[in-house]
Every structure is written in C-alpha cells, then in structure tokens.
C-alpha atoms as a PDB file:
ATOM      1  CA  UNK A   1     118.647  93.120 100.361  1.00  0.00           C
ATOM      2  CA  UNK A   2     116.364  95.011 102.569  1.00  0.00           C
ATOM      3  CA  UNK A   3     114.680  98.186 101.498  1.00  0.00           C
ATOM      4  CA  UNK A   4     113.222 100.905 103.685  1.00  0.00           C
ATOM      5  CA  UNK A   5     110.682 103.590 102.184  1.00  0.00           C
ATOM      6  CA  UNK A   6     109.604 106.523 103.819  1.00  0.00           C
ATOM      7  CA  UNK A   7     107.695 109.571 103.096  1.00  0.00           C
ATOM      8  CA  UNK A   8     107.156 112.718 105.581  1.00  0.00           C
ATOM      9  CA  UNK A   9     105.343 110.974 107.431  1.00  0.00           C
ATOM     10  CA  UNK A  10     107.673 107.867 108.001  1.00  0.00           C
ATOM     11  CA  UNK A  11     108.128 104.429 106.953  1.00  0.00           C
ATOM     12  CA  UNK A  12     105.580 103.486 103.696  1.00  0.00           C
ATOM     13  CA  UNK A  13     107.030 100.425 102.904  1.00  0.00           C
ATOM     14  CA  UNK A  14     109.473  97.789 104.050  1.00  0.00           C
ATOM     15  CA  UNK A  15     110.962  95.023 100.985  1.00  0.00           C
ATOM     16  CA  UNK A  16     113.584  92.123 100.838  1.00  0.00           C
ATOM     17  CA  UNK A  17     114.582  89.888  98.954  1.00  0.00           C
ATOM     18  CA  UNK A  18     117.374  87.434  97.882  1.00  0.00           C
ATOM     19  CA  UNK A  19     118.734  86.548  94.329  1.00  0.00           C
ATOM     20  CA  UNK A  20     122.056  87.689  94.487  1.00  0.00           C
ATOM     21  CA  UNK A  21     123.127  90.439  91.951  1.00  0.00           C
ATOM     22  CA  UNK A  22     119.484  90.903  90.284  1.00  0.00           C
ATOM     23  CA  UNK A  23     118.356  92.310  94.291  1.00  0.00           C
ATOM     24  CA  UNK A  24     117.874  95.585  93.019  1.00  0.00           C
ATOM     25  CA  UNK A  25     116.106  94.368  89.964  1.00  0.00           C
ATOM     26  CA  UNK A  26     113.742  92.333  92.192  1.00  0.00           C
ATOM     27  CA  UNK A  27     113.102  94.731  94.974  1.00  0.00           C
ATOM     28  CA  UNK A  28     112.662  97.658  91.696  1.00  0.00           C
ATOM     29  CA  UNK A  29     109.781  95.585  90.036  1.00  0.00           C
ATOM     30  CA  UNK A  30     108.064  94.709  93.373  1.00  0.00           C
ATOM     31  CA  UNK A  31     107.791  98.251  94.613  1.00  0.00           C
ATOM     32  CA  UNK A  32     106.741  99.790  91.461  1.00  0.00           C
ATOM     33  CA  UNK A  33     103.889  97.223  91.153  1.00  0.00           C
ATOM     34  CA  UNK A  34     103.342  98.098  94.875  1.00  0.00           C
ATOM     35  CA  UNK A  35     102.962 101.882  93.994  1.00  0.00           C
ATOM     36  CA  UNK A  36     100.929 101.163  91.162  1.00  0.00           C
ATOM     37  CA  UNK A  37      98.455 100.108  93.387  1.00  0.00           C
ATOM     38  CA  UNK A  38      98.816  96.499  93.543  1.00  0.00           C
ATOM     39  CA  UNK A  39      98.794  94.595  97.031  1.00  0.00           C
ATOM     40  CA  UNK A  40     101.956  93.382  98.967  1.00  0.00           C
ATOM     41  CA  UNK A  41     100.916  89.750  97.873  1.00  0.00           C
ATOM     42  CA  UNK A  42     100.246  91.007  94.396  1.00  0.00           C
ATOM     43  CA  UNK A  43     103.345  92.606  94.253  1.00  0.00           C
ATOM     44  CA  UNK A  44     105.703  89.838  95.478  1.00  0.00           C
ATOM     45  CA  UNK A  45     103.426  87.695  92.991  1.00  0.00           C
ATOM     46  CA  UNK A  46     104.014  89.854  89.660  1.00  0.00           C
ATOM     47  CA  UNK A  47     106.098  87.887  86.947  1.00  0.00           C
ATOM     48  CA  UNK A  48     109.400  89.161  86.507  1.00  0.00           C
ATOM     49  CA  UNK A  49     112.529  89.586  84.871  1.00  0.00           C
ATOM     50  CA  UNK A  50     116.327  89.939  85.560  1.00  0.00           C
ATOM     51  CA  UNK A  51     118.789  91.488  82.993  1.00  0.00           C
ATOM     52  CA  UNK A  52     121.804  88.613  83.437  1.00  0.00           C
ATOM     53  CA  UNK A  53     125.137  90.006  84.243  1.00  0.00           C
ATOM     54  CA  UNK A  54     127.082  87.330  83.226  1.00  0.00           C
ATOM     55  CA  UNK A  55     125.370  85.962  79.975  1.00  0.00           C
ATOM     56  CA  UNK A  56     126.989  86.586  76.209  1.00  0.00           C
ATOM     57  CA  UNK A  57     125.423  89.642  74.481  1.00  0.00           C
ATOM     58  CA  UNK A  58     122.243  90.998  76.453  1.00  0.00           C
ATOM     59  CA  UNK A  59     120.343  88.494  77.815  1.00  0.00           C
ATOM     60  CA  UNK A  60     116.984  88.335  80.181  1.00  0.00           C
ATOM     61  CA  UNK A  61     115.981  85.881  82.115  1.00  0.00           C
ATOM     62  CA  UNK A  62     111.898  86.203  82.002  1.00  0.00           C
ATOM     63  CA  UNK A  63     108.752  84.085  83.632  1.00  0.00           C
ATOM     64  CA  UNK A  64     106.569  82.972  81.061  1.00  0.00           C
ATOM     65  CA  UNK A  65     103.692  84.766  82.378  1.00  0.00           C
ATOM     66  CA  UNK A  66     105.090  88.260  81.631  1.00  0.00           C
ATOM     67  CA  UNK A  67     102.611  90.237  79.636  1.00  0.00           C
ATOM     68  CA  UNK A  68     103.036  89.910  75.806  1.00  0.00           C
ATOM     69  CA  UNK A  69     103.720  93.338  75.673  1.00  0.00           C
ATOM     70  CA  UNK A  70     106.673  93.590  77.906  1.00  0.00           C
ATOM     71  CA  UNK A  71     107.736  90.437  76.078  1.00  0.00           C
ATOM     72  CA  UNK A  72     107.836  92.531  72.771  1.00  0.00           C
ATOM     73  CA  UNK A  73     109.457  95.396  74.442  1.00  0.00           C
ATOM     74  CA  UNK A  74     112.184  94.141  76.008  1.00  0.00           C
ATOM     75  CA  UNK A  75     113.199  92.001  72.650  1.00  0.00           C
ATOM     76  CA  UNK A  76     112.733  95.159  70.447  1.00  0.00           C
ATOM     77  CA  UNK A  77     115.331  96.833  72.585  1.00  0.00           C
ATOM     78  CA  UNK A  78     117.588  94.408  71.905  1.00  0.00           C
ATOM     79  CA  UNK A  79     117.724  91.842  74.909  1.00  0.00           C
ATOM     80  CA  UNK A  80     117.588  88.145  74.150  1.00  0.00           C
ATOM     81  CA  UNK A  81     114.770  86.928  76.608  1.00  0.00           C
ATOM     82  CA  UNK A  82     115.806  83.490  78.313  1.00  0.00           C
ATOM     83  CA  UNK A  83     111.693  82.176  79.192  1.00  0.00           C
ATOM     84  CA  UNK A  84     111.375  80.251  82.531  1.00  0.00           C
ATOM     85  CA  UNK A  85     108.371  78.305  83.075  1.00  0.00           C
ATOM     86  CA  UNK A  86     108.045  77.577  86.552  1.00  0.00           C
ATOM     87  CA  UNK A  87     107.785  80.371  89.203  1.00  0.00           C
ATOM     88  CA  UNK A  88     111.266  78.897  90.650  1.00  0.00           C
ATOM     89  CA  UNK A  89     113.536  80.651  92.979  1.00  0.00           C
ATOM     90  CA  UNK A  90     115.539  81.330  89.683  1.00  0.00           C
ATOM     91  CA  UNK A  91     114.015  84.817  89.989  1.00  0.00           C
ATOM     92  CA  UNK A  92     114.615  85.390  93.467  1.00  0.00           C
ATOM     93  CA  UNK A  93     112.326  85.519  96.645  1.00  0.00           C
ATOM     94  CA  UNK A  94     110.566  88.508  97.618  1.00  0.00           C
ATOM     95  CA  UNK A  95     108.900  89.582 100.991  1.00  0.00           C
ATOM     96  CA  UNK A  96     107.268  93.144 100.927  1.00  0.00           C
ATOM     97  CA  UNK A  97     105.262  94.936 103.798  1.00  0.00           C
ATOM     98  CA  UNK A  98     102.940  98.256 103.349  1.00  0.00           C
ATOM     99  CA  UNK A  99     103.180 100.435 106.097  1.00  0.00           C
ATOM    100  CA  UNK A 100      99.196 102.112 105.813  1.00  0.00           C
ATOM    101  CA  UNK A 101      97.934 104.313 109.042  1.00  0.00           C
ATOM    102  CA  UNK A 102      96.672 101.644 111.525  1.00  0.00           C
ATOM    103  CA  UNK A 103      98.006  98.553 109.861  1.00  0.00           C
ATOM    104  CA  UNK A 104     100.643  96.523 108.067  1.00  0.00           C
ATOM    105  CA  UNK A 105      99.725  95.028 104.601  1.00  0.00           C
ATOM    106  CA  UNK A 106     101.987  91.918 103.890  1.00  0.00           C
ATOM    107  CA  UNK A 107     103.171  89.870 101.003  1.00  0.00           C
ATOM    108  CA  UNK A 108     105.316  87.259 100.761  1.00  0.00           C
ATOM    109  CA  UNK A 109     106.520  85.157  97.485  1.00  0.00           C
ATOM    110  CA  UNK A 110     104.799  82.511  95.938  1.00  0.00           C
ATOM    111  CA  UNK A 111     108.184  80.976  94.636  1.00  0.00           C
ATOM    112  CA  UNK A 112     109.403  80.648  97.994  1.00  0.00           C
ATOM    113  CA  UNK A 113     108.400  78.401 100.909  1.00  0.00           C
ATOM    114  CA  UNK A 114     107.504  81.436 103.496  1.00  0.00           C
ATOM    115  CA  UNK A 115     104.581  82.592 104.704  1.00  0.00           C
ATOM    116  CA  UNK A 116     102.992  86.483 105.622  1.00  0.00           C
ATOM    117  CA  UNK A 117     101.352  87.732 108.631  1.00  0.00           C
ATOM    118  CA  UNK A 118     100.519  90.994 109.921  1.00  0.00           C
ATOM    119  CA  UNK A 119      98.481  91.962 112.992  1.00  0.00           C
END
C-alpha cells in the first residue's frame, strides 16, 4: 500500500508497506513516528500493533517491545493484546522515504529482508 505525502511545497514523504488488511494500520504508526521526529529507519523500526479483523471479541496483535504504557492503554480500552516476540513479518513490512530539501532520508524494515539507499 503505497502512500504519498505532500505539503505546499510537494512531496514530504513517500511509505509502503505490505500486511494485508492492517496496511493502513502499518503505514498510520510509521508516519506518525516519522512526524514526531523520528528517522525513516526509526520509524520503519518502531514496535507496533494491528487491531485483528478477524479475531473473537477485540483483539491486538502487539510486539513485545511496545512501551508499557501503550501496553496498559490499549488493554484498559478494552482490546485483548495477542504479544509477539519476534520482530516477524507477522506485523507487516514497512519501507518509508523523507523527502527533505536536497536529499532523501530512507528507512527500510528490520523484519524484512530489504535493504535502504538514498543518494
């Protein structure tokens, strides 16, 4: 699912990723760490979460390393939070670029087997 960004000026930011219906999820978490400040690489890197579609009752599929916090707040609203413990491609694969004036920031996903280069 590839997402384009722009501002007035033009393009800010260029993501895609695979992992089926959670896409938007994916490509959602990446760019808000990416606007946050974090780095393409950072940003693909982040733990995540999906909400499942097709689980009983409200379930989330979450990394491990998800903050304690988010942890809390996603249970406390109710979700049942399925905990994966290896960065698998169970979350998806993300590739993210950063459009800055002069130069292209990349980032690709540590739970994939792809690489990022920019020149």
């Amino acid at each position: 699912m590839p997402v384009i960004v722009t501002d007035d000026r033009g393009p800010v930011a260029v993501a895609g990723t695979m992992g089926g219906y959670a896409q938007p999820q994916i490509n959602a978490q990446t760019l808000t760490h990416l606007f946050a400040g974090a780095t393409p690489a950072e940003a693909v890197a982040a733990p995540r979460w999906i909400v499942e579609r097709d689980a009983p009752g409200r379930a989330v599929t979450i990394e491990a390393s998800v903050p304690a916090d988010a942890r809390r707040s996603l249970a406390s609203s109710g979700f049942d939070l399925v905990t994966v413990h290896d960065r698998s491609s169970e979350l998806g694969h993300a590739q993210l670029i950063r459009v800055a004036p002069g130069r292209l920031d990349v980032g690709s996903d540590p739970r994939s087997d792809g690489g990022a280069a920019a020149g």
